[in-house]
Protein backbone atom coordinates (compact mmCIF):
# COMPACT_ATOMS: atom_id res chain seq x y z
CA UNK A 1 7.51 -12.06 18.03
CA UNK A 2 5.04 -11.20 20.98
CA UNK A 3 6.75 -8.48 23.35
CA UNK A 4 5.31 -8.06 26.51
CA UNK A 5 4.16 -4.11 27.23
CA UNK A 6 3.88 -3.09 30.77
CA UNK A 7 1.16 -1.35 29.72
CA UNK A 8 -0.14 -3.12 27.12
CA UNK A 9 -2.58 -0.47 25.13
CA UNK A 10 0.17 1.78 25.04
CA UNK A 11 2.07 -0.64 23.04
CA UNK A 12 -0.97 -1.25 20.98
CA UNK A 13 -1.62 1.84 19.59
CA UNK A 14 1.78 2.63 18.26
CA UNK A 15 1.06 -1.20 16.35
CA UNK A 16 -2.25 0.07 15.24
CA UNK A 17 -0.32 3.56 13.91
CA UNK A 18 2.23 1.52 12.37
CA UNK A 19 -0.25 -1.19 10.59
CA UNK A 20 -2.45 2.11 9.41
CA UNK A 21 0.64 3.88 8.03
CA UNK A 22 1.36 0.68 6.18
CA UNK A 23 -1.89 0.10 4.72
CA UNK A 24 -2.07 3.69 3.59
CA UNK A 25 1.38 3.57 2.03
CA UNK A 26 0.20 0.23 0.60
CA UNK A 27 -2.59 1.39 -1.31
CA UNK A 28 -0.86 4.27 -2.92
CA UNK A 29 1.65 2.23 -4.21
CA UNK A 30 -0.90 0.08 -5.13
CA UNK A 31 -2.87 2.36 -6.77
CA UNK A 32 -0.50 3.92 -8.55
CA UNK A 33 0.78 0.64 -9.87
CA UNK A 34 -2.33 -0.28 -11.50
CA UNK A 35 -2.41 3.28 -13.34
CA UNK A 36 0.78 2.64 -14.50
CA UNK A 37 0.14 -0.57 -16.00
CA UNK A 38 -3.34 0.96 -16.96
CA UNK A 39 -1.17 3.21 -18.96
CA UNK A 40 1.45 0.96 -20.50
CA UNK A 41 -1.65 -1.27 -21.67
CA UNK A 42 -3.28 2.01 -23.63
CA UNK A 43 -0.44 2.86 -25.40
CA UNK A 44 0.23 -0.59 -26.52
CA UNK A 45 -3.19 -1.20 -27.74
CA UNK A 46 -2.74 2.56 -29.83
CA UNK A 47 0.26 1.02 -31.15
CA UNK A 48 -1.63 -2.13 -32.34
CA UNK A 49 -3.77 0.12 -34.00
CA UNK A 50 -1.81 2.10 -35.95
């Protein structure tokens, strides 16, 4: 949904913040995901081992 600014690059700066703070909190959780599952893989393959 489109709203119409009066002033319209006020309006898109606080999108741009928004989209940035999303990305950022995007790629920490994505990050830290992946060590996670990083981690849950090594101890499974140590526990195939022994």
């Amino acid at each position: 949904m489109l709203l119409n600014y009066p002033d319209i690059p006020e309006g898109l700066v606080v999108v741009s913040n928004i989209f940035s703070i999303l990305k950022s909190s995007f790629s920490t959780l994505f990050y830290t995901t992946l060590l996670i599952l990083m981690i849950i893989a090594g101890v499974k393959k140590l526990k195939m081992m022994n």
